[in-house]
C-alpha atoms as a PDB file:
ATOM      1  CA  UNK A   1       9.957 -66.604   5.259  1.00  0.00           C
ATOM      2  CA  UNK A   2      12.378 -64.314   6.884  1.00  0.00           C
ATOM      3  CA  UNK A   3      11.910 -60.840   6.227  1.00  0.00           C
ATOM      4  CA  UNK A   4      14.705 -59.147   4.378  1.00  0.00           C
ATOM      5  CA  UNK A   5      13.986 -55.614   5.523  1.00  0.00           C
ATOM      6  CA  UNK A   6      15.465 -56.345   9.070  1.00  0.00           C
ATOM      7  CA  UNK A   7      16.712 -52.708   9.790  1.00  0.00           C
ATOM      8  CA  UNK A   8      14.022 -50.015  11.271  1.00  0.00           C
ATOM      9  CA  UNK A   9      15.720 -47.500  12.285  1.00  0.00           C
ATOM     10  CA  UNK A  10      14.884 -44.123  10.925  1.00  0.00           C
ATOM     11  CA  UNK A  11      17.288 -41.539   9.126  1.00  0.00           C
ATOM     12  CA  UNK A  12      17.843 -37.848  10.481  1.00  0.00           C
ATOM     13  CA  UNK A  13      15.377 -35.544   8.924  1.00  0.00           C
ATOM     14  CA  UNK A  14      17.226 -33.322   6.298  1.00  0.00           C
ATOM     15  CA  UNK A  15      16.466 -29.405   6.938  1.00  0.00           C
ATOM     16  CA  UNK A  16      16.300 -27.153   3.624  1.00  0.00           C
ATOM     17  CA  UNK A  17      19.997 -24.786   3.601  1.00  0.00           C
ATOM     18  CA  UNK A  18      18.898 -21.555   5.046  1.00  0.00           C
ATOM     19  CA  UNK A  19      19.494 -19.468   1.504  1.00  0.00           C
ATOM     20  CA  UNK A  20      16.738 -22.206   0.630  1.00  0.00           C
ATOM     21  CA  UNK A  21      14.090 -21.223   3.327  1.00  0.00           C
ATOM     22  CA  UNK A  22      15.177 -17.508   2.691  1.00  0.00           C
ATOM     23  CA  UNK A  23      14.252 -17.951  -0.920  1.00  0.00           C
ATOM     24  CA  UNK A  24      11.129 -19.016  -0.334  1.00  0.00           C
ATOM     25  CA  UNK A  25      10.356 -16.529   1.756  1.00  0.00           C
ATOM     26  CA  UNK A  26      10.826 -13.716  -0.117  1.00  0.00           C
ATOM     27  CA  UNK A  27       9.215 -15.821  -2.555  1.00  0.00           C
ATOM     28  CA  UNK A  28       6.298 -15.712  -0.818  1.00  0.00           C
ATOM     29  CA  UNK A  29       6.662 -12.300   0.613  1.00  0.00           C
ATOM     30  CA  UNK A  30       6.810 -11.173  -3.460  1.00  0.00           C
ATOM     31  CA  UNK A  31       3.509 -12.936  -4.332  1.00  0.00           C
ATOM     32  CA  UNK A  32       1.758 -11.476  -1.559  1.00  0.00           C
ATOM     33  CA  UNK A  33       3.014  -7.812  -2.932  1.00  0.00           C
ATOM     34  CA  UNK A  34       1.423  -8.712  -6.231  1.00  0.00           C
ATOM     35  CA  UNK A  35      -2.061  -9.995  -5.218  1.00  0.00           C
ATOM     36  CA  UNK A  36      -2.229  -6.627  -3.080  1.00  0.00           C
ATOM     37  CA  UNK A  37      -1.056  -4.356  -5.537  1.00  0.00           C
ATOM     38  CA  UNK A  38      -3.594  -6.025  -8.074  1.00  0.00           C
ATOM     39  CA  UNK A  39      -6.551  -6.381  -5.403  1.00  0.00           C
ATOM     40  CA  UNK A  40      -5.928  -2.825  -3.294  1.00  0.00           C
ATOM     41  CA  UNK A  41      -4.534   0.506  -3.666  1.00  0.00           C
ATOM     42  CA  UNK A  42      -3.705   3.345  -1.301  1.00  0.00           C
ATOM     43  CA  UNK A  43      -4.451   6.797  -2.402  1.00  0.00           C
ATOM     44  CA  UNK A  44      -3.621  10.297  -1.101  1.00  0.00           C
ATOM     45  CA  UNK A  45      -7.295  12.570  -0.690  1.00  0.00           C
ATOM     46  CA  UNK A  46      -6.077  15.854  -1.792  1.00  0.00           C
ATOM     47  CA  UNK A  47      -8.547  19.192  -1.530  1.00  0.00           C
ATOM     48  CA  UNK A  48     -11.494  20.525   0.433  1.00  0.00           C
ATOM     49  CA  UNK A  49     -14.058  18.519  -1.965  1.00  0.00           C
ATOM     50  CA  UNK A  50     -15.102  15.803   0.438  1.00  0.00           C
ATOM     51  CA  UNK A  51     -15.063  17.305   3.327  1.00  0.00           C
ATOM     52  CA  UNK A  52     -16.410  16.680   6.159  1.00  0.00           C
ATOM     53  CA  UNK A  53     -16.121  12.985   5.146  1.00  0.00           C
ATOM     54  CA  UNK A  54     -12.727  12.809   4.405  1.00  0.00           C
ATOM     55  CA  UNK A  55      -9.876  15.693   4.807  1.00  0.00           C
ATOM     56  CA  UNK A  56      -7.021  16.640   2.618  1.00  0.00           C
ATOM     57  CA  UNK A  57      -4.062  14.696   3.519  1.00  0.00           C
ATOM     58  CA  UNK A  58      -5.830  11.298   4.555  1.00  0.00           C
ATOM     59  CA  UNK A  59      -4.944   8.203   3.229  1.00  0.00           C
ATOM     60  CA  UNK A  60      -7.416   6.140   1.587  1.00  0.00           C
ATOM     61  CA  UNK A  61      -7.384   2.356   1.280  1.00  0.00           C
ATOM     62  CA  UNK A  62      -9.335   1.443  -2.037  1.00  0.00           C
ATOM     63  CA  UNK A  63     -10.548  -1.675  -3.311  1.00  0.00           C
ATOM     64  CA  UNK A  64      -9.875  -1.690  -6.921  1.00  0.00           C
ATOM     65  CA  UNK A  65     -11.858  -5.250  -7.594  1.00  0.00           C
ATOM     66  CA  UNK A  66     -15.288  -4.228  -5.696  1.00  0.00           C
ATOM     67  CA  UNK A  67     -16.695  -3.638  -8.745  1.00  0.00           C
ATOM     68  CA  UNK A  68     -16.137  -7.158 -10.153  1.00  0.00           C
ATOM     69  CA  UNK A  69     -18.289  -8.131  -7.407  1.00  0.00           C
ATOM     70  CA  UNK A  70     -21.452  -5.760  -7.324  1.00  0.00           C
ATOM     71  CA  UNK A  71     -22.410  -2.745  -9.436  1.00  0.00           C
ATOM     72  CA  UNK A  72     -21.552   0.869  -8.061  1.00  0.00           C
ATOM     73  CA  UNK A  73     -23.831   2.045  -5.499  1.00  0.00           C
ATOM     74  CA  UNK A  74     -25.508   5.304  -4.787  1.00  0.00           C
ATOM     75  CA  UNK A  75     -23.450   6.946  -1.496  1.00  0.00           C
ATOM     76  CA  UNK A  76     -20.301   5.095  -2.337  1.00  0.00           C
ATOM     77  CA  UNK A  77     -16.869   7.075  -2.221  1.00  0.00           C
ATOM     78  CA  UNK A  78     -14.817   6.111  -4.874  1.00  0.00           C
ATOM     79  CA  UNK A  79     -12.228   7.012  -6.752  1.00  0.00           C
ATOM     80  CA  UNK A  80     -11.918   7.251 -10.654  1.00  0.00           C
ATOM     81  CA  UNK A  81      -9.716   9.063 -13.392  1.00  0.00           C
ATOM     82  CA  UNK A  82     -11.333  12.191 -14.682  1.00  0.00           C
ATOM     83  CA  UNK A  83      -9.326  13.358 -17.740  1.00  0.00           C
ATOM     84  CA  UNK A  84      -5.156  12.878 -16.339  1.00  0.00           C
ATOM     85  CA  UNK A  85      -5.658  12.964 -11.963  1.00  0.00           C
ATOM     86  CA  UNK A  86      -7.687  10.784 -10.001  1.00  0.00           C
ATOM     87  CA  UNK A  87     -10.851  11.966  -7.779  1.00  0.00           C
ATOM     88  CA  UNK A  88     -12.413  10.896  -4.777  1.00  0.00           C
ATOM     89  CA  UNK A  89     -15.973  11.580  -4.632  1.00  0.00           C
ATOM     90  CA  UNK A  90     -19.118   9.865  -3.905  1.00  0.00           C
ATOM     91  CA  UNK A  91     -21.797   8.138  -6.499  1.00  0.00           C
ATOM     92  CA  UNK A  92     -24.902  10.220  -6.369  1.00  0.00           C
ATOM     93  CA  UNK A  93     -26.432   9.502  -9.978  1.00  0.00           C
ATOM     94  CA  UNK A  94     -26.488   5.991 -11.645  1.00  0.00           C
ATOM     95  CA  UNK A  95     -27.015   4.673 -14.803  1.00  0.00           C
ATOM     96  CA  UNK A  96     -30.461   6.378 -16.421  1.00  0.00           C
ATOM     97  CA  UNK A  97     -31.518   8.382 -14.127  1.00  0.00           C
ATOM     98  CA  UNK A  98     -31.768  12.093 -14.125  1.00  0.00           C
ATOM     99  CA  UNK A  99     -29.489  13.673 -11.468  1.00  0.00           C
ATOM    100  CA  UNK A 100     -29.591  17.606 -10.713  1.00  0.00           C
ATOM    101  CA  UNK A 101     -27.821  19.465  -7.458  1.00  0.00           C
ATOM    102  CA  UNK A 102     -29.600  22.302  -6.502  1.00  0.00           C
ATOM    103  CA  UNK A 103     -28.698  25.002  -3.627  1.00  0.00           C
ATOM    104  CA  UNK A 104     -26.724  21.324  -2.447  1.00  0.00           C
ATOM    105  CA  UNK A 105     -29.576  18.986  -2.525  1.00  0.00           C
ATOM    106  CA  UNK A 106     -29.821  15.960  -4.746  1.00  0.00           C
ATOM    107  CA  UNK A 107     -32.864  15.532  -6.845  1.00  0.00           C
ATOM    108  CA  UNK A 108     -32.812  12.156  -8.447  1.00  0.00           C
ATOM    109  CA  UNK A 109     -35.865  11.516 -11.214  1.00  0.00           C
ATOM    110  CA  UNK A 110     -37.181  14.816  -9.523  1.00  0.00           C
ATOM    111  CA  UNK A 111     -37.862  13.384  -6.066  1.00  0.00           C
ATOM    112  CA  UNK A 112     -35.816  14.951  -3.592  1.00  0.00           C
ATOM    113  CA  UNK A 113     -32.934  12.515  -1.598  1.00  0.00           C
ATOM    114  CA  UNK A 114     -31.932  13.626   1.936  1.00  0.00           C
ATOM    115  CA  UNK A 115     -28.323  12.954   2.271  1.00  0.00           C
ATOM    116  CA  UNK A 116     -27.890   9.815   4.810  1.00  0.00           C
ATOM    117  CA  UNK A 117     -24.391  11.159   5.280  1.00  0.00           C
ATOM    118  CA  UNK A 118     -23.075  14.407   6.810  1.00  0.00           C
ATOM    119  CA  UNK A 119     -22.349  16.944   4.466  1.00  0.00           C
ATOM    120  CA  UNK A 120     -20.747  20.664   4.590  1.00  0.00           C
ATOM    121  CA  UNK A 121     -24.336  22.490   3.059  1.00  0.00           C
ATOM    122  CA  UNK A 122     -23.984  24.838   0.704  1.00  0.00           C
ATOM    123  CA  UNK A 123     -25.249  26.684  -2.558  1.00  0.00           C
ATOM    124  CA  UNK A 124     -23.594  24.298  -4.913  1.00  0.00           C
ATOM    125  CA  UNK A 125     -26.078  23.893  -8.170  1.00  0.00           C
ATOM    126  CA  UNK A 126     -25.544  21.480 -11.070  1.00  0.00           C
ATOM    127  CA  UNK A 127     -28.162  21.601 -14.091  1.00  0.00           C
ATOM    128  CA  UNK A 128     -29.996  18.681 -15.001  1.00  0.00           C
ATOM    129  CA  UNK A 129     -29.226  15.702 -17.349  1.00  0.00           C
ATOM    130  CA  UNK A 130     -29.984  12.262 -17.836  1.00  0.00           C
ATOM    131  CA  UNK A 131     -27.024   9.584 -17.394  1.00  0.00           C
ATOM    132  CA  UNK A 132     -25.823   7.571 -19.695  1.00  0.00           C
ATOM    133  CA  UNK A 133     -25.661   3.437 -20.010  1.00  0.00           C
ATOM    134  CA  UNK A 134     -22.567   2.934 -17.920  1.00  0.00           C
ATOM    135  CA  UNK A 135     -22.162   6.084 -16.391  1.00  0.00           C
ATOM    136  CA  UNK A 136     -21.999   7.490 -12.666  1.00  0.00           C
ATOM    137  CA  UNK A 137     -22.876  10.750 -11.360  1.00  0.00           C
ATOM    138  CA  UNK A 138     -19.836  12.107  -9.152  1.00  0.00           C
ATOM    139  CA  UNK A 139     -19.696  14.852  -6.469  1.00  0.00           C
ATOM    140  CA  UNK A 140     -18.240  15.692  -3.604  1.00  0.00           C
ATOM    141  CA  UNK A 141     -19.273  16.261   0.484  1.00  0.00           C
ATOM    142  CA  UNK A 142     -18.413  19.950   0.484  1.00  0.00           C
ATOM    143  CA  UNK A 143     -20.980  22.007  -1.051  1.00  0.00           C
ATOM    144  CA  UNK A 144     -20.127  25.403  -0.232  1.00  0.00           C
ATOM    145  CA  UNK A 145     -16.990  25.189  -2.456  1.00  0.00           C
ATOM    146  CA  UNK A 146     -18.048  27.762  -5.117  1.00  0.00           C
ATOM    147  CA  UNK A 147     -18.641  25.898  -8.695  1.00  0.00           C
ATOM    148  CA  UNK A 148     -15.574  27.173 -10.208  1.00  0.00           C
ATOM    149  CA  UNK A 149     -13.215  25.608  -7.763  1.00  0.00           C
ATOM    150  CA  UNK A 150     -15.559  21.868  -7.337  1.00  0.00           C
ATOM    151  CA  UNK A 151     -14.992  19.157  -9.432  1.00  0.00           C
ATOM    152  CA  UNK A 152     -17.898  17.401  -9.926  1.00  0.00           C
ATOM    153  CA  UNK A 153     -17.945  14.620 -13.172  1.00  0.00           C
ATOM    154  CA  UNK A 154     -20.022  12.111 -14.987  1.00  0.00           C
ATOM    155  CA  UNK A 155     -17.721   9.317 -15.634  1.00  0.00           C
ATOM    156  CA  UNK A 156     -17.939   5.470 -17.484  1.00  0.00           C
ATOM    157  CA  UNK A 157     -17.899   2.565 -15.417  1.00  0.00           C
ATOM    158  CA  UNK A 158     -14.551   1.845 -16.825  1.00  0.00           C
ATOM    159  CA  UNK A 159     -13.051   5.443 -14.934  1.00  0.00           C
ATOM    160  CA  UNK A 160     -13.950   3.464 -11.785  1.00  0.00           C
ATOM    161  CA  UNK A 161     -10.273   2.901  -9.924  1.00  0.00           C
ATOM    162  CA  UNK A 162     -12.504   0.931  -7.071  1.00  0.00           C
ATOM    163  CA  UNK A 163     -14.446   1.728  -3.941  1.00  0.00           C
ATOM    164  CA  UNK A 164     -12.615   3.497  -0.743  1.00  0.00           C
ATOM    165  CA  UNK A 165     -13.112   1.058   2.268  1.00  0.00           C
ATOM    166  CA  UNK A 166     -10.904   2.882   4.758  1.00  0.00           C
ATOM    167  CA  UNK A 167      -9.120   5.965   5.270  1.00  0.00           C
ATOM    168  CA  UNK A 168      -6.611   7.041   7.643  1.00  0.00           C
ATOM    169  CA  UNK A 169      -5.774  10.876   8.935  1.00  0.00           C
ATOM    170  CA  UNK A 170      -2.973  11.600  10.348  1.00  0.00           C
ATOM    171  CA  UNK A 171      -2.871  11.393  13.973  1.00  0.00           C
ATOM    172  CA  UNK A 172      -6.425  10.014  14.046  1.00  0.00           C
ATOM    173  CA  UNK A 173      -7.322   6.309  14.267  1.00  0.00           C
ATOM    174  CA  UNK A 174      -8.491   4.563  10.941  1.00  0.00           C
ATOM    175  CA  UNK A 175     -11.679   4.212   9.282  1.00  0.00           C
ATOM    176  CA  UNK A 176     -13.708   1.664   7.770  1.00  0.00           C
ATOM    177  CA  UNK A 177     -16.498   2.551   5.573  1.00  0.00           C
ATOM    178  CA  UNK A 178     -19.369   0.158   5.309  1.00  0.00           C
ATOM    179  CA  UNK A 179     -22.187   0.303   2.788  1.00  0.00           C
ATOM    180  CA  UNK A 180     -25.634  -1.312   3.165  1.00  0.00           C
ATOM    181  CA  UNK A 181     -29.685  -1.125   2.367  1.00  0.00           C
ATOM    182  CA  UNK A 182     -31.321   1.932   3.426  1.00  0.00           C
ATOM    183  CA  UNK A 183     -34.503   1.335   5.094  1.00  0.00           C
ATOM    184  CA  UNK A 184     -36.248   3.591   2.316  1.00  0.00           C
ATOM    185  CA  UNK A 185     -34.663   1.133  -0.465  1.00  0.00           C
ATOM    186  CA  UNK A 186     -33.907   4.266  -2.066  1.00  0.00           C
ATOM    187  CA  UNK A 187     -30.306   5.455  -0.761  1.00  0.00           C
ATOM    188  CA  UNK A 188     -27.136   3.210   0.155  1.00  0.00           C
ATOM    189  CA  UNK A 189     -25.904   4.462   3.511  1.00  0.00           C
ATOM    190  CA  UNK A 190     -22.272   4.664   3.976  1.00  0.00           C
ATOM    191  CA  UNK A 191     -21.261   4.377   7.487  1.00  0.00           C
ATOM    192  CA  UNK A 192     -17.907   5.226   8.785  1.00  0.00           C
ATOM    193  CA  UNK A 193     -16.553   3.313  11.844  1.00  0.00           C
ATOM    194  CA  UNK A 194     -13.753   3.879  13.760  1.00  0.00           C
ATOM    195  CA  UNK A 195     -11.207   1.476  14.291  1.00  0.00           C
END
């Protein structure tokens, strides 16, 4: 039987039109916009509060779905709404325990935590109370700043805007903050790296 199919020879590969190609590009270039906008945000650090962690005018790369993942941990910087701004500070109370800052020490359940993180020292004093279900005890690296000028808050895990992961000052090289199991089992140490 002869074959009717006699001819072999391959046609020229047709290339898309270059609007085509273009198109998808910026197609592509669009949907990687959203899934960063929706996984990450960049935030400004504003104020003396965290110093000398993180200065004013440093911007901070925050990971808005680390949450989703794990719970909040004690030592993480985050940043959350309190009332109509945003605030970056770090977690130092968690859900049912009783947190209290006194001459800027934490006592946690009335046993005293050192601070596996550098802070500014200072006379900064915060009464008593027991959290909440849900709710995070917030302050700030800095404390000398006198009480009337530090924010400190207790806010719902909801508030939560996500966990800081790097920052970036202005004429210095970026950081990446990494958290992990203190040896005590107690803390979460949050060690900056430079990149």
């Amino acid at each position: 039987m002869r074959s009717l199919n006699r001819c072999h020879h391959r046609l020229p590969a047709r290339r898309a039109p270059r609007w085509t190609r273009g198109l998808a590009g910026a197609g592509l270039l669009f949907a990687l916009v959203l899934v960063w906008r929706w996984h990450y945000a960049l935030v400004l650090t504003v104020g003396p509060s965290m110093r000398p962690t993180l200065a004013s005018g440093e911007l901070l790369l925050v990971d808005k779905r680390a949450y989703l993942r794990q719970p909040p941990r004690r030592g993480d910087i985050v940043v959350a709404r309190y009332g109509n701004e945003y605030i970056t500070k770090r977690i130092v109370g968690l859900p049912g325990e009783r947190v209290e800052l006194l001459d800027g020490q934490l006592w946690v359940d009335g046993a005293l935590l050192p601070a596996a993180h550098d802070l500014t020292p200072g006379p900064l004093t915060i009464a008593p109370g027991t959290l909440g279900p849900e709710r995070y005890a917030l302050v700030g690296d800095n404390r000398r700043l006198p009480t009337d000028q530090s924010v400190h808050a207790v806010v719902g895990r909801d508030q939560l805007l996500g966990r800081v992961i790097a920052s970036w000052r202005p004429g210095g090289p970026p950081t990446a903050f990494t958290s992990g199991p203190d040896p005590t089992g107690s803390w979460t140490l949050v060690r900056c790296k430079r990149l």
